[in-house]
Protein backbone atom coordinates (compact mmCIF):
# COMPACT_ATOMS: atom_id res chain seq x y z
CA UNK A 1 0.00 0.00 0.00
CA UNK A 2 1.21 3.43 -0.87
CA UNK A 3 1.57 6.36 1.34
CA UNK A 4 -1.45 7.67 -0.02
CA UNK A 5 -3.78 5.19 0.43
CA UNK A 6 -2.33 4.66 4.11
CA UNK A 7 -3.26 8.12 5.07
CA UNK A 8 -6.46 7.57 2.57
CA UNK A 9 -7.28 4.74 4.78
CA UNK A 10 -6.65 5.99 8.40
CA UNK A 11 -8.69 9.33 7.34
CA UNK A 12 -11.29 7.34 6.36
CA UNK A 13 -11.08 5.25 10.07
CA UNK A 14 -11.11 8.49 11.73
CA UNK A 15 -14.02 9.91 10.09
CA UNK A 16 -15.99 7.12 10.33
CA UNK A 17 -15.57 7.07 14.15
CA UNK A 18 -16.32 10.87 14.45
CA UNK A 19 -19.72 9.58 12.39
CA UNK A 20 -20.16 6.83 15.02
CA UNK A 21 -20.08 9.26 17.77
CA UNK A 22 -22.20 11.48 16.11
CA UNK A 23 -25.23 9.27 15.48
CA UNK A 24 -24.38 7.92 19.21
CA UNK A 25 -24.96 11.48 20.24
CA UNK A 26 -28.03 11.80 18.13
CA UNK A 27 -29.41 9.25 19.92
CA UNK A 28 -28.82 10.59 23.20
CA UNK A 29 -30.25 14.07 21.87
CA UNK A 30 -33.37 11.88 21.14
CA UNK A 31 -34.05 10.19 24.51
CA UNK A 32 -33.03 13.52 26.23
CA UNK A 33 -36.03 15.13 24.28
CA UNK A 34 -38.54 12.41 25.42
CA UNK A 35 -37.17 12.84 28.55
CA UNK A 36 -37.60 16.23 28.32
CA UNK A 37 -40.79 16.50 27.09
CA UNK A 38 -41.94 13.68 30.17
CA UNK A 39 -40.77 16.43 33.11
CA UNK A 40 -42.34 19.73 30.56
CA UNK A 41 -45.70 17.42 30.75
CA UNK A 42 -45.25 16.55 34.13
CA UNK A 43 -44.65 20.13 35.45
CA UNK A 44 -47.22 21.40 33.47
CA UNK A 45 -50.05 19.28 35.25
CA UNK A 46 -48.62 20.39 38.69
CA UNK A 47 -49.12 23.83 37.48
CA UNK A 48 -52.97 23.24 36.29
CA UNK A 49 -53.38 21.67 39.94
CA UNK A 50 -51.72 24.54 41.37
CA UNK A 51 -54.13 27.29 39.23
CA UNK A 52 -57.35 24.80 40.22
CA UNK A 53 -56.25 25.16 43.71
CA UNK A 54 -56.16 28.73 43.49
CA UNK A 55 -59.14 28.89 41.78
CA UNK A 56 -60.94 27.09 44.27
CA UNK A 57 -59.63 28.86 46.97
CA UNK A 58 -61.05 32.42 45.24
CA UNK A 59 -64.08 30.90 45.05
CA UNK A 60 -64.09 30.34 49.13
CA UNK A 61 -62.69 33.54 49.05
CA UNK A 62 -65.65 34.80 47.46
CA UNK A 63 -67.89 33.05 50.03
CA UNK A 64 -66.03 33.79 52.75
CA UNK A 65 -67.58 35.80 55.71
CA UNK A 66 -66.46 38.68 57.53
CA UNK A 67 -65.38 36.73 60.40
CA UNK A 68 -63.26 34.26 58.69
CA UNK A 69 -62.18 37.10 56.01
CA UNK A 70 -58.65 37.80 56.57
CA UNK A 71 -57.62 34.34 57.42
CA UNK A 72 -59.16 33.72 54.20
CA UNK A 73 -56.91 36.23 52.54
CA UNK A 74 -53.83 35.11 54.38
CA UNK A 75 -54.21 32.13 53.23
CA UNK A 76 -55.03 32.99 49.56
CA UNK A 77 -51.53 34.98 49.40
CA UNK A 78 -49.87 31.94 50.41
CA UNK A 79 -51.70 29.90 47.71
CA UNK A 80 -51.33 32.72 44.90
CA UNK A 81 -47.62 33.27 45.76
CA UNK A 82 -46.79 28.93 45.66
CA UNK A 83 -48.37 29.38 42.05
CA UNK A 84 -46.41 32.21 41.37
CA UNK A 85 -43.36 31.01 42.39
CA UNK A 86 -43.84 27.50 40.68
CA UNK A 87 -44.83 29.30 37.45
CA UNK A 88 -41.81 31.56 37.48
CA UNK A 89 -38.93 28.34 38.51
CA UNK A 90 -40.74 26.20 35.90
CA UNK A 91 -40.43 29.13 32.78
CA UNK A 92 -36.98 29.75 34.05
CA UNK A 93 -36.48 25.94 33.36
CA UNK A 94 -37.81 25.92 29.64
């Protein structure tokens, strides 16, 4: 074999194991997006639970009588500033 096809050859060796690791990293890129895409789904349901639980809450805010009002709105500040919070760590996440 000639010099030329040696270094032919071991070019061709070397780019075929960049190749290798690329489609190995392509396939990591493609569980880490269903993976991914799992947690975005998963956060996002805590988040509706989160806004029903406010919701709620407003409603027995709503209802709420003078005597039990500003427990009531303690504890919807607490609820409303959870959902808040959650809302703004999860976006900061995406």
């Amino acid at each position: 074999m000639s010099k030329r096809d040696d270094y032919i050859e071991k070019m061709k060796l070397q780019l075929d194991e960049v190749n290798a690791k690329i489609t190995s990293l392509e396939a990591k890129g493609q569980r880490a997006k269903a993976d991914a895409a799992d947690k975005y789904e998963e956060e996002m349901e805590k988040l509706r639970q989160q806004s029903q639980l406010a919701l709620t809450k407003l409603d027995e805010l709503k209802a709420a009588g003078e005597d039990s009002w500003d427990a009531m709105v303690a504890e919807m500040e607490k609820i409303r500033d959870a959902f808040v919070h959650s809302f703004k760590y999860f976006k900061s996440q995406i």
